[in-house]
PDB file of N, CA and C in Angstrom:
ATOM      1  N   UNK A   1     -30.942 -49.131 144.581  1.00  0.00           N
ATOM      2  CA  UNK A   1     -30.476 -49.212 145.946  1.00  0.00           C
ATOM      3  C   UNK A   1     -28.953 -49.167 145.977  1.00  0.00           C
ATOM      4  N   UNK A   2     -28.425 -48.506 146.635  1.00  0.00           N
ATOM      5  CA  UNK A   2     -26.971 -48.183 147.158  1.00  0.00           C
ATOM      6  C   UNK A   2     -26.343 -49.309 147.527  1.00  0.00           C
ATOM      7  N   UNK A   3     -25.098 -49.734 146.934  1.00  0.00           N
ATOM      8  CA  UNK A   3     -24.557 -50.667 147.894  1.00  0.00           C
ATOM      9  C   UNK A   3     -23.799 -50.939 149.124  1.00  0.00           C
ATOM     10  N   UNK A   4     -23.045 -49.579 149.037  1.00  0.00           N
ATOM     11  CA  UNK A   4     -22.260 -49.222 150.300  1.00  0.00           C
ATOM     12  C   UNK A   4     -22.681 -47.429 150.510  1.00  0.00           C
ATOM     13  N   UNK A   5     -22.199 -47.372 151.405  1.00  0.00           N
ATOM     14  CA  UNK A   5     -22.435 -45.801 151.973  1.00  0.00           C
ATOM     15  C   UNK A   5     -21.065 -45.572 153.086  1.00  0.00           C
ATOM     16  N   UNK A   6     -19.952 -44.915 152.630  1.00  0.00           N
ATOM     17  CA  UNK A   6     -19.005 -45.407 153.096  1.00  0.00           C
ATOM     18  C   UNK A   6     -18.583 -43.190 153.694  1.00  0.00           C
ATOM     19  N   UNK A   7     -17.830 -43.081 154.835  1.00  0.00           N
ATOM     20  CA  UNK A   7     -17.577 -41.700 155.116  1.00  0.00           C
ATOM     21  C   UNK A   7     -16.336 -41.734 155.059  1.00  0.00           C
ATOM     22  N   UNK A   8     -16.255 -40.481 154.556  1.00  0.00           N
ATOM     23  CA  UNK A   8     -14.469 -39.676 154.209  1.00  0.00           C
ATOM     24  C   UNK A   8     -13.603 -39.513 155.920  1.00  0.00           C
ATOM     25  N   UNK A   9     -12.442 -39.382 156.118  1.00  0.00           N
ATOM     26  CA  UNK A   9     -12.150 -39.043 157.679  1.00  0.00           C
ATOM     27  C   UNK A   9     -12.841 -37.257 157.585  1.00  0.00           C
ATOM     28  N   UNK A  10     -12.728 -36.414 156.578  1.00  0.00           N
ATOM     29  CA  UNK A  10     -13.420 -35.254 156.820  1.00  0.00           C
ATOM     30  C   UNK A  10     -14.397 -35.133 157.626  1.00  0.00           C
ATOM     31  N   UNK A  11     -15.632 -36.366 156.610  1.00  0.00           N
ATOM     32  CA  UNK A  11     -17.129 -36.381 157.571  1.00  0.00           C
ATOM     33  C   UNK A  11     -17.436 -36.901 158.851  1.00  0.00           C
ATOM     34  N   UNK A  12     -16.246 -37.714 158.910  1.00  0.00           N
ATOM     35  CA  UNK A  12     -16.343 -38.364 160.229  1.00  0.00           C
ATOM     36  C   UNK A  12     -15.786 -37.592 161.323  1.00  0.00           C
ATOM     37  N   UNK A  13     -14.711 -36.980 161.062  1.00  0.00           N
ATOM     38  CA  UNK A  13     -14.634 -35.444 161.824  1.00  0.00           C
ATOM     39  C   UNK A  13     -15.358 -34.435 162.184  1.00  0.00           C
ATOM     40  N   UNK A  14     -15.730 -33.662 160.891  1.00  0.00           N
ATOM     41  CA  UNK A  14     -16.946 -32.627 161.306  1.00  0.00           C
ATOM     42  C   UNK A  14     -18.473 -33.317 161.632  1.00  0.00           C
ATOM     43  N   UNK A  15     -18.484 -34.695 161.748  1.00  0.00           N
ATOM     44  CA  UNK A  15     -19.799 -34.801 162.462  1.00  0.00           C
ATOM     45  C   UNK A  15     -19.343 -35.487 163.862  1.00  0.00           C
ATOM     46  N   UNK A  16     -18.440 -35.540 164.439  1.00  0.00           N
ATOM     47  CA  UNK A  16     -17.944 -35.667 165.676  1.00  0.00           C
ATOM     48  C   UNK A  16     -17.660 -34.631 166.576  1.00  0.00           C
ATOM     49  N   UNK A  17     -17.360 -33.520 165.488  1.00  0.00           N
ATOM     50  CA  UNK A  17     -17.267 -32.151 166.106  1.00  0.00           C
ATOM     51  C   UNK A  17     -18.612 -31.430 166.197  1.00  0.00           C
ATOM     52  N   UNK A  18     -19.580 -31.788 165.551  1.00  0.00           N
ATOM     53  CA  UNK A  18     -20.772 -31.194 165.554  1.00  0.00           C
ATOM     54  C   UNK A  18     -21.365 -32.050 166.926  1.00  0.00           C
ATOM     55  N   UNK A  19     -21.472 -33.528 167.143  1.00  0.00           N
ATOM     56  CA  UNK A  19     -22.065 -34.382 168.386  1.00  0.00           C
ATOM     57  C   UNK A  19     -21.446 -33.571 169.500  1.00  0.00           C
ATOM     58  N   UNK A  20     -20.418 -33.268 169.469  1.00  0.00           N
ATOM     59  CA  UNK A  20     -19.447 -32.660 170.918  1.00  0.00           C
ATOM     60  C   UNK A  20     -19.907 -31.453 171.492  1.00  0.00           C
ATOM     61  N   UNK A  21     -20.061 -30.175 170.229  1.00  0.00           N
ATOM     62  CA  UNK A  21     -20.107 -28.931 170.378  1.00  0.00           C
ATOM     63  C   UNK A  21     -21.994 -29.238 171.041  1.00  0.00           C
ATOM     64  N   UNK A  22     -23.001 -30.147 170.771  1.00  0.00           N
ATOM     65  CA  UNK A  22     -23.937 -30.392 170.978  1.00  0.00           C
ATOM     66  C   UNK A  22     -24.384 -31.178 172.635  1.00  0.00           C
ATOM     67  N   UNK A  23     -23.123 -31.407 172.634  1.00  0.00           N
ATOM     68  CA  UNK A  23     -23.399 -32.533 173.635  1.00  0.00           C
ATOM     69  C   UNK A  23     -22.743 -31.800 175.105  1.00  0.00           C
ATOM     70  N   UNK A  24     -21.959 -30.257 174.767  1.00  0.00           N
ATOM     71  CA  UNK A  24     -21.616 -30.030 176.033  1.00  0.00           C
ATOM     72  C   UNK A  24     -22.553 -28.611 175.615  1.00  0.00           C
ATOM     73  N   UNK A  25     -22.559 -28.162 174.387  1.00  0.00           N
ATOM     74  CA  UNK A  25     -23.808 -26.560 174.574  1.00  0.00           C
ATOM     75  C   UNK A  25     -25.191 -26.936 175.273  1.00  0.00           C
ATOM     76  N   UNK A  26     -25.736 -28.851 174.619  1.00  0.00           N
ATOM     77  CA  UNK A  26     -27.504 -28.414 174.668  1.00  0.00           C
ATOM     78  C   UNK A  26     -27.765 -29.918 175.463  1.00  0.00           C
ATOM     79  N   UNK A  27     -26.682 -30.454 175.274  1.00  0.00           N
ATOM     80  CA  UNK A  27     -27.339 -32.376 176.344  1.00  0.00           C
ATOM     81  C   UNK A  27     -27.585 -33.389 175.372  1.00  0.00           C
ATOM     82  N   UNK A  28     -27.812 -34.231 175.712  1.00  0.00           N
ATOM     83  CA  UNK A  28     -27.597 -35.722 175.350  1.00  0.00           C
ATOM     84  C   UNK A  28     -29.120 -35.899 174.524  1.00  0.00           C
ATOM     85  N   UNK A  29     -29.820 -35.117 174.293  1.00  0.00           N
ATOM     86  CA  UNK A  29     -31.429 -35.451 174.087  1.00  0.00           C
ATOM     87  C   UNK A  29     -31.285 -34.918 172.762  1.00  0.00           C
ATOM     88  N   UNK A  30     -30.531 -33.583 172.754  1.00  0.00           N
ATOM     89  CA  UNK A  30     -30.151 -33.111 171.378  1.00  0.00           C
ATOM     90  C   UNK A  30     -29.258 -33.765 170.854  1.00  0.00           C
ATOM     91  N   UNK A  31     -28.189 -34.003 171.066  1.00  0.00           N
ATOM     92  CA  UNK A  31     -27.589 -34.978 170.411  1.00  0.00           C
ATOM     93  C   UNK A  31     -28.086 -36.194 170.100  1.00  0.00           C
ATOM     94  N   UNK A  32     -29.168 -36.718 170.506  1.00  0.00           N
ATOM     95  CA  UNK A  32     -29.780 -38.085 170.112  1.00  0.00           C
ATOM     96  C   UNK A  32     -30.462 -37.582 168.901  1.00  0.00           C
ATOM     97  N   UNK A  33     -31.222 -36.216 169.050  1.00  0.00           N
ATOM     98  CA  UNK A  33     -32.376 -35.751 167.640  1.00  0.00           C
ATOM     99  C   UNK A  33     -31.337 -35.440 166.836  1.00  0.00           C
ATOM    100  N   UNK A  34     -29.804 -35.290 167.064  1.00  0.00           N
ATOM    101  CA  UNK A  34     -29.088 -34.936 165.723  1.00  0.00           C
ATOM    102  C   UNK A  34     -28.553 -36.413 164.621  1.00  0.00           C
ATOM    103  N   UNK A  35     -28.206 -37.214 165.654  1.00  0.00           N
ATOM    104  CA  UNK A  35     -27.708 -38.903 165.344  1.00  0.00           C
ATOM    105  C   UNK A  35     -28.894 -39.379 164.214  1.00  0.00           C
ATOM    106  N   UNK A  36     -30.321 -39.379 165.141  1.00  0.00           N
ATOM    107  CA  UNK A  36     -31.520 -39.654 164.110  1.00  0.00           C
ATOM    108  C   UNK A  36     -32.057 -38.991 162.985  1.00  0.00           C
ATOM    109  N   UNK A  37     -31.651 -38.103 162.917  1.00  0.00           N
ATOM    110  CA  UNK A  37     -31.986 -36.815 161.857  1.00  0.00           C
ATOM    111  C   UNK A  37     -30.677 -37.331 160.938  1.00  0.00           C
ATOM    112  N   UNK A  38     -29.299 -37.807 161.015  1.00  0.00           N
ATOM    113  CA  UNK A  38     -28.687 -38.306 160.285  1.00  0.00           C
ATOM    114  C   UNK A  38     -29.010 -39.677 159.648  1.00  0.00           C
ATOM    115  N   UNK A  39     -29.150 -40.407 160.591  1.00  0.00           N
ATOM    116  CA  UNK A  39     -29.433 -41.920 160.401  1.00  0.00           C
ATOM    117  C   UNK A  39     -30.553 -41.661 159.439  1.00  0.00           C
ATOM    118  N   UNK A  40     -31.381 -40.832 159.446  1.00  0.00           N
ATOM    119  CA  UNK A  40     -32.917 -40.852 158.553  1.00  0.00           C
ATOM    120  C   UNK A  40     -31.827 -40.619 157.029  1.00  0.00           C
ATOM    121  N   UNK A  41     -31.366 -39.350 157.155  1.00  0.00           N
ATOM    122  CA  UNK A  41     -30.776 -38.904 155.930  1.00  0.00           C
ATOM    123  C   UNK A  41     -30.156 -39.942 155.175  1.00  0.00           C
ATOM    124  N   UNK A  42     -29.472 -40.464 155.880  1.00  0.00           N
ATOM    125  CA  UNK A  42     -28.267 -41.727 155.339  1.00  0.00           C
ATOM    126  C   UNK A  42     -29.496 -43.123 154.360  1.00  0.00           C
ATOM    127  N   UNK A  43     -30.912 -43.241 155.348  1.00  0.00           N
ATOM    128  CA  UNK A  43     -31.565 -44.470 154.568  1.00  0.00           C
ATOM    129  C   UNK A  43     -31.964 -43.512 153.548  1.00  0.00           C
ATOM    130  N   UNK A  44     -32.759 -42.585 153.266  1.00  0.00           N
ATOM    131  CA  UNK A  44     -33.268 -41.507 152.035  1.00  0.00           C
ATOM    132  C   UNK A  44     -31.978 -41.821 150.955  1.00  0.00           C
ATOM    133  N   UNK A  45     -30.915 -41.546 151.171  1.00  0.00           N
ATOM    134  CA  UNK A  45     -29.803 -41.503 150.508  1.00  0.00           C
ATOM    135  C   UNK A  45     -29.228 -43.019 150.408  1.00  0.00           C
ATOM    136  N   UNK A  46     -29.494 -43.692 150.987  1.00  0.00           N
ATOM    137  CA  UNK A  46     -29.324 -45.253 150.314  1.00  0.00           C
ATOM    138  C   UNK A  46     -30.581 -45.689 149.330  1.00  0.00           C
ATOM    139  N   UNK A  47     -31.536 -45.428 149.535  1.00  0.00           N
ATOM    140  CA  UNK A  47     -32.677 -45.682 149.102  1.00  0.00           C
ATOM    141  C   UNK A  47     -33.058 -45.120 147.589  1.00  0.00           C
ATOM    142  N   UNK A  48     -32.537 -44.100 147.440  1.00  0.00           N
ATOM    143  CA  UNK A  48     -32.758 -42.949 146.325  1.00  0.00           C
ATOM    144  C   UNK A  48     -31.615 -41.289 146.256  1.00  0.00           C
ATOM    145  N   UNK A  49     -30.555 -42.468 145.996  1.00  0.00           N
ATOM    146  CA  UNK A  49     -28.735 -40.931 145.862  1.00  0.00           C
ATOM    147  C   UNK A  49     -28.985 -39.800 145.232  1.00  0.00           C
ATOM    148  N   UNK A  50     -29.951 -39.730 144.516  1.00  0.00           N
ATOM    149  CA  UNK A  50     -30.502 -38.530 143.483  1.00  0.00           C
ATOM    150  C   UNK A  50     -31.795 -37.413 144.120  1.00  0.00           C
ATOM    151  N   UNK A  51     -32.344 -38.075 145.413  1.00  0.00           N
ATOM    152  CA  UNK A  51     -32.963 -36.747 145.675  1.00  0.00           C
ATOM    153  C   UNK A  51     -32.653 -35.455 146.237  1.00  0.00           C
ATOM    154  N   UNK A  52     -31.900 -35.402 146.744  1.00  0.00           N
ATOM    155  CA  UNK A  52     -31.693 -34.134 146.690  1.00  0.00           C
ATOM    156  C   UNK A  52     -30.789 -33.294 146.004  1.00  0.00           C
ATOM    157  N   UNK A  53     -30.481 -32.001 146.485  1.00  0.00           N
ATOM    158  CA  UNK A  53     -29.962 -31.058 145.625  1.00  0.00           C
ATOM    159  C   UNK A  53     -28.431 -31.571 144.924  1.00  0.00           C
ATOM    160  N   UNK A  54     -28.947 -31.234 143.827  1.00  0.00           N
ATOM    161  CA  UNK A  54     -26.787 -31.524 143.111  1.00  0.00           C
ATOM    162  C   UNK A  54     -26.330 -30.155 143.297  1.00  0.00           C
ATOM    163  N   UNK A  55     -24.906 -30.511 143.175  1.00  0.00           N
ATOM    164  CA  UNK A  55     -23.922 -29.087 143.452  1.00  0.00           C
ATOM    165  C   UNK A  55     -23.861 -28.318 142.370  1.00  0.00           C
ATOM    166  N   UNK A  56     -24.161 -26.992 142.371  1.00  0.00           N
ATOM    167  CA  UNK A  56     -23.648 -26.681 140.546  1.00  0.00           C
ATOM    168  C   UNK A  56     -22.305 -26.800 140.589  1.00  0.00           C
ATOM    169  N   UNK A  57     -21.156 -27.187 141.440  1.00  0.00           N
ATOM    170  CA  UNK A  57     -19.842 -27.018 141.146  1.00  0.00           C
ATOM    171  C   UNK A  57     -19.303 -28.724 141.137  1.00  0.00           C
ATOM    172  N   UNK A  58     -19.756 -29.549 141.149  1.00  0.00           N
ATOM    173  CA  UNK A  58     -19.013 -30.461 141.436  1.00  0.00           C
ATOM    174  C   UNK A  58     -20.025 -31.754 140.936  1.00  0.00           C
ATOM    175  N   UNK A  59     -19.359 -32.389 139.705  1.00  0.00           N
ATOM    176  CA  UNK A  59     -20.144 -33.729 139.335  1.00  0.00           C
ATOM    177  C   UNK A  59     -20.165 -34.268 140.365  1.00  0.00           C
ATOM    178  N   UNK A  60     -21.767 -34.912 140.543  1.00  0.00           N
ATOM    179  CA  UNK A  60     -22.021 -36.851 141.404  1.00  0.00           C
ATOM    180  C   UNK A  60     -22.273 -35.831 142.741  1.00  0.00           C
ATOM    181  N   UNK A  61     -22.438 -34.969 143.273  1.00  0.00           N
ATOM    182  CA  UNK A  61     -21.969 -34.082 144.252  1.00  0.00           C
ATOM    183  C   UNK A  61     -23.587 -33.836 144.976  1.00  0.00           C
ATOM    184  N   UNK A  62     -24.014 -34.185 146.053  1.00  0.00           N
ATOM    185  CA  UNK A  62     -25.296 -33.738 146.342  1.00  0.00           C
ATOM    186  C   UNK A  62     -25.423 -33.000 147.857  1.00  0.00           C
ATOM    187  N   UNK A  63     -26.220 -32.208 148.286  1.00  0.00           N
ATOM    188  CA  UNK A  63     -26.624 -31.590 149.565  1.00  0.00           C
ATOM    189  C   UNK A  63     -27.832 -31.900 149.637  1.00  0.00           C
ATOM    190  N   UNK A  64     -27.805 -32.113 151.060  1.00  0.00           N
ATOM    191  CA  UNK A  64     -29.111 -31.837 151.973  1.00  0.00           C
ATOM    192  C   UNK A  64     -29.106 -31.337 153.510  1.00  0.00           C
ATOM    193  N   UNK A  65     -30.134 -30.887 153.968  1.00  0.00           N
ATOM    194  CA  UNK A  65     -30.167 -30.376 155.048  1.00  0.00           C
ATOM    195  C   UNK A  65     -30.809 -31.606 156.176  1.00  0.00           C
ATOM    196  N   UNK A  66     -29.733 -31.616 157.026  1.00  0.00           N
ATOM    197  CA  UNK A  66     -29.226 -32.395 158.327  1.00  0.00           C
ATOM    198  C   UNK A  66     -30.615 -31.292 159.100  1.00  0.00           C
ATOM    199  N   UNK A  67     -29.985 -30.191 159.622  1.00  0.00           N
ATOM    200  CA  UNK A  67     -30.790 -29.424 160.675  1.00  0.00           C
ATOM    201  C   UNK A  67     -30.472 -27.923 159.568  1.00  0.00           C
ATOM    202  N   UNK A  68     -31.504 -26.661 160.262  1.00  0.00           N
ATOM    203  CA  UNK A  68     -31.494 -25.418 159.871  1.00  0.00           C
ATOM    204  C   UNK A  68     -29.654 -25.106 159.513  1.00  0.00           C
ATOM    205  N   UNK A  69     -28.626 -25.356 161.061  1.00  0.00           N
ATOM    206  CA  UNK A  69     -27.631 -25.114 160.636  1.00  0.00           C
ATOM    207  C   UNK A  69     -26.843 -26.148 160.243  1.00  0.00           C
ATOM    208  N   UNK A  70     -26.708 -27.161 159.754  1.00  0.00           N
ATOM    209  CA  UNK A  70     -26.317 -28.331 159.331  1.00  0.00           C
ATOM    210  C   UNK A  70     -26.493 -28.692 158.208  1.00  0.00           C
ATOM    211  N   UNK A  71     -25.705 -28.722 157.128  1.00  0.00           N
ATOM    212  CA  UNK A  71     -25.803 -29.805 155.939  1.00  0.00           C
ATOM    213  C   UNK A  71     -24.685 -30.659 155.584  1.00  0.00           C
ATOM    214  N   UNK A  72     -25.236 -31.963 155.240  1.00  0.00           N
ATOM    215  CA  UNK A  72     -24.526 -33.192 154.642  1.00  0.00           C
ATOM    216  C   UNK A  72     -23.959 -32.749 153.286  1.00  0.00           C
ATOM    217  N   UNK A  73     -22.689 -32.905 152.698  1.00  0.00           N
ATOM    218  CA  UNK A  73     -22.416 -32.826 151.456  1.00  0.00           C
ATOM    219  C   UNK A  73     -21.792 -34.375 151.173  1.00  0.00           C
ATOM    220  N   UNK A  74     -22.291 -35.360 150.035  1.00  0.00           N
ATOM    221  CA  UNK A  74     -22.060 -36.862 149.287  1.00  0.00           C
ATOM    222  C   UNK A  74     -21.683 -36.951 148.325  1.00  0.00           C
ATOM    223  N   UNK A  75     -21.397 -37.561 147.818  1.00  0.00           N
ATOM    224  CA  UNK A  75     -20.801 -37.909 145.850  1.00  0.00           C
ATOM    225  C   UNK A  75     -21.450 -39.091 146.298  1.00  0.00           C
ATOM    226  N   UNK A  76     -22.105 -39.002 145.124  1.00  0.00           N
ATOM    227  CA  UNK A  76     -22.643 -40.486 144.728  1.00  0.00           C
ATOM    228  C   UNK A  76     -22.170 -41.046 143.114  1.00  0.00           C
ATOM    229  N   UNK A  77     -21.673 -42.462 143.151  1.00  0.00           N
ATOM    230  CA  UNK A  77     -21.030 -42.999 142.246  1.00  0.00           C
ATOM    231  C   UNK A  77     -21.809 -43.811 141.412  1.00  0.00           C
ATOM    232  N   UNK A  78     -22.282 -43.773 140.490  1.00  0.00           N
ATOM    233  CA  UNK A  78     -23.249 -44.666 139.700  1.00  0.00           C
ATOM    234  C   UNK A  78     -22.417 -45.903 139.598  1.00  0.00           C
ATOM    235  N   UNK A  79     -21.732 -45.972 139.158  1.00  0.00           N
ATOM    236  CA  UNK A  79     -21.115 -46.933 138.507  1.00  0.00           C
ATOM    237  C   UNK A  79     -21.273 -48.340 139.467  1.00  0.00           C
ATOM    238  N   UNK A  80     -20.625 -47.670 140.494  1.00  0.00           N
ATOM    239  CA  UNK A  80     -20.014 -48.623 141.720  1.00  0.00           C
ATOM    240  C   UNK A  80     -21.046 -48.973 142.479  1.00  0.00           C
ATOM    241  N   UNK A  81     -22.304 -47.916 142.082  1.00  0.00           N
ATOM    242  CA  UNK A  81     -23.053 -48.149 143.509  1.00  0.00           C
ATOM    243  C   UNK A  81     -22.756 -47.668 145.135  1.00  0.00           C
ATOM    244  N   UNK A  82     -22.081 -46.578 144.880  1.00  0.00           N
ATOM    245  CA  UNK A  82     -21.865 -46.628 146.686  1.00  0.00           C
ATOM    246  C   UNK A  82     -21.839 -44.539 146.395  1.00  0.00           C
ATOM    247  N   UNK A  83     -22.023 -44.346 148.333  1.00  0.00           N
ATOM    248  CA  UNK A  83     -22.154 -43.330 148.515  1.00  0.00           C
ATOM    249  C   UNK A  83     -21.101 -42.783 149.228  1.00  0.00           C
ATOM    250  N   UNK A  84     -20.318 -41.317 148.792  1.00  0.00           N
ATOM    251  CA  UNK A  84     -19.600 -40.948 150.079  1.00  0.00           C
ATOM    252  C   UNK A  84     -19.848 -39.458 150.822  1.00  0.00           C
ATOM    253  N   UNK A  85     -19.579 -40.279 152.080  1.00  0.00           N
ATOM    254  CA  UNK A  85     -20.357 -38.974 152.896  1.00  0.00           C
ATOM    255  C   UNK A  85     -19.251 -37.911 152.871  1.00  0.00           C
ATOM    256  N   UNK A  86     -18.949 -37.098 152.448  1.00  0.00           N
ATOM    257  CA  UNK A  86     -17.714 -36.036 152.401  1.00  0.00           C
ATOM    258  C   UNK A  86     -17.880 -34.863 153.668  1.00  0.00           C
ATOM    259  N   UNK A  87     -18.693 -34.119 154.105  1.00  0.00           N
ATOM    260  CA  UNK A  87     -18.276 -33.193 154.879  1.00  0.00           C
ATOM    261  C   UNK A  87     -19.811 -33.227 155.693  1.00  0.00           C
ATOM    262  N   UNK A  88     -19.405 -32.737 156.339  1.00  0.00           N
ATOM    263  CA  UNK A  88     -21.460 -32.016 156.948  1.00  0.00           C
ATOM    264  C   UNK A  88     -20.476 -30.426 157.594  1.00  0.00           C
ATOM    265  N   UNK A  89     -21.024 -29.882 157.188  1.00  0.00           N
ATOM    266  CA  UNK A  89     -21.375 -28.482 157.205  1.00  0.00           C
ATOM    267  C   UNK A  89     -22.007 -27.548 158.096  1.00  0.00           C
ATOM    268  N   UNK A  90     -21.495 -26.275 159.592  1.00  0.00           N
ATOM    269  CA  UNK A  90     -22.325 -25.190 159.588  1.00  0.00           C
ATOM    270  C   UNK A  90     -23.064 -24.445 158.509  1.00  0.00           C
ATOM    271  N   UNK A  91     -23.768 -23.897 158.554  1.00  0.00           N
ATOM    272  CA  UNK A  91     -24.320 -23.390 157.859  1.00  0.00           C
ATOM    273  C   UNK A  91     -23.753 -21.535 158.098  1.00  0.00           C
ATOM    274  N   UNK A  92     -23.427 -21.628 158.963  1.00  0.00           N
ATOM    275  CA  UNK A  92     -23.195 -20.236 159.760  1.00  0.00           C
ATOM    276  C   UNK A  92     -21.903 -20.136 159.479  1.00  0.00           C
ATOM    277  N   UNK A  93     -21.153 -20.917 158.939  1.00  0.00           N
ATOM    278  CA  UNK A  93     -19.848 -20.677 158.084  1.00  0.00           C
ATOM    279  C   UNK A  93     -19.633 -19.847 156.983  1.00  0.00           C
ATOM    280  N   UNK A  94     -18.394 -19.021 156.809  1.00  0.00           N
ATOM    281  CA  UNK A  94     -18.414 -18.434 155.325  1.00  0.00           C
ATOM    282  C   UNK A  94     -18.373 -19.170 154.312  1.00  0.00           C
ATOM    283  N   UNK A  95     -19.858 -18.983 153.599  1.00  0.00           N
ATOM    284  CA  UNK A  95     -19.653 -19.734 152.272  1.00  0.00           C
ATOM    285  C   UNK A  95     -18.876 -19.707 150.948  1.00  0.00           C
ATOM    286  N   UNK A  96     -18.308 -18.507 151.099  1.00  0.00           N
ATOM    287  CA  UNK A  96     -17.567 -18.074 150.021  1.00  0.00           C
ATOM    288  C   UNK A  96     -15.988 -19.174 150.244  1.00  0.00           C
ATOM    289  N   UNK A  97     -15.851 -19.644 151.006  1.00  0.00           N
ATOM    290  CA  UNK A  97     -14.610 -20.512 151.224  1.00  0.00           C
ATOM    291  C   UNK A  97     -15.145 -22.432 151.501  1.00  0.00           C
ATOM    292  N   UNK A  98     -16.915 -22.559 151.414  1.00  0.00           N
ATOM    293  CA  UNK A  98     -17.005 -23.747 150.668  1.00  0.00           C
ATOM    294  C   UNK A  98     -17.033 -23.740 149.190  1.00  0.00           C
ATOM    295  N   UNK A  99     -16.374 -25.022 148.933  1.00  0.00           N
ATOM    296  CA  UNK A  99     -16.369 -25.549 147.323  1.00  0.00           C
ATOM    297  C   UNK A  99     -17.763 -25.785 146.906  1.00  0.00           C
ATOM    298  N   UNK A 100     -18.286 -26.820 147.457  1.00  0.00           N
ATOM    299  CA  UNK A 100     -19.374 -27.381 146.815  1.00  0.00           C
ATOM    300  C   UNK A 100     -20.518 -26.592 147.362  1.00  0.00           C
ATOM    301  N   UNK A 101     -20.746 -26.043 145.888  1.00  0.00           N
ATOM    302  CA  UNK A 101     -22.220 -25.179 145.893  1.00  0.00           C
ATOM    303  C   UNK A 101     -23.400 -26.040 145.024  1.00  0.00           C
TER     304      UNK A 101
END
């Protein structure tokens, strides 16, 4: 079990910018299924830091998919016990200019 789960200002940015762009394109109902679709991700990832995908580019480094166009990118720290939430991600972005693959 995780001891902390702590977010970068990155992630806390691009998932503020993702609630916004959601909250004036599609309403408040979608933005609630995006909050919970995180909140789920975040206990999975306190619960067990290793299931999903590792990065081939980047030790401790994991992805998962938030929504179709959405993914969470974390480092998880053995040592310390704690998780950090680093970016969440379009998907509809050029990937050739994300790092963590």
């Amino acid at each position: 079990m995780v001891k902390e789960i702590t977010w970068t200002i990155t992630a806390s940015g691009t998932y503020w910018q993702i609630i916004e762009y959601l909250s004036v394109s599609f309403g408040d109902s979608v933005v609630s299924d995006f909050v919970r679709r995180v909140d789920r991700k975040i206990e999975l990832i306190a619960s067990n830091p290793y299931l999903f995908r590792k990065s081939l580019s980047q030790k401790n480094v994991f992805i998962t998919v938030i929504h179709k166009r959405v993914t969470l990118v974390y480092r998880y720290r053995p040592v310390l016990k704690k998780v950090e939430s680093l970016v969440f991600r379009n998907t509809r972005m050029d990937s050739s200019k994300f790092r963590f693959r």
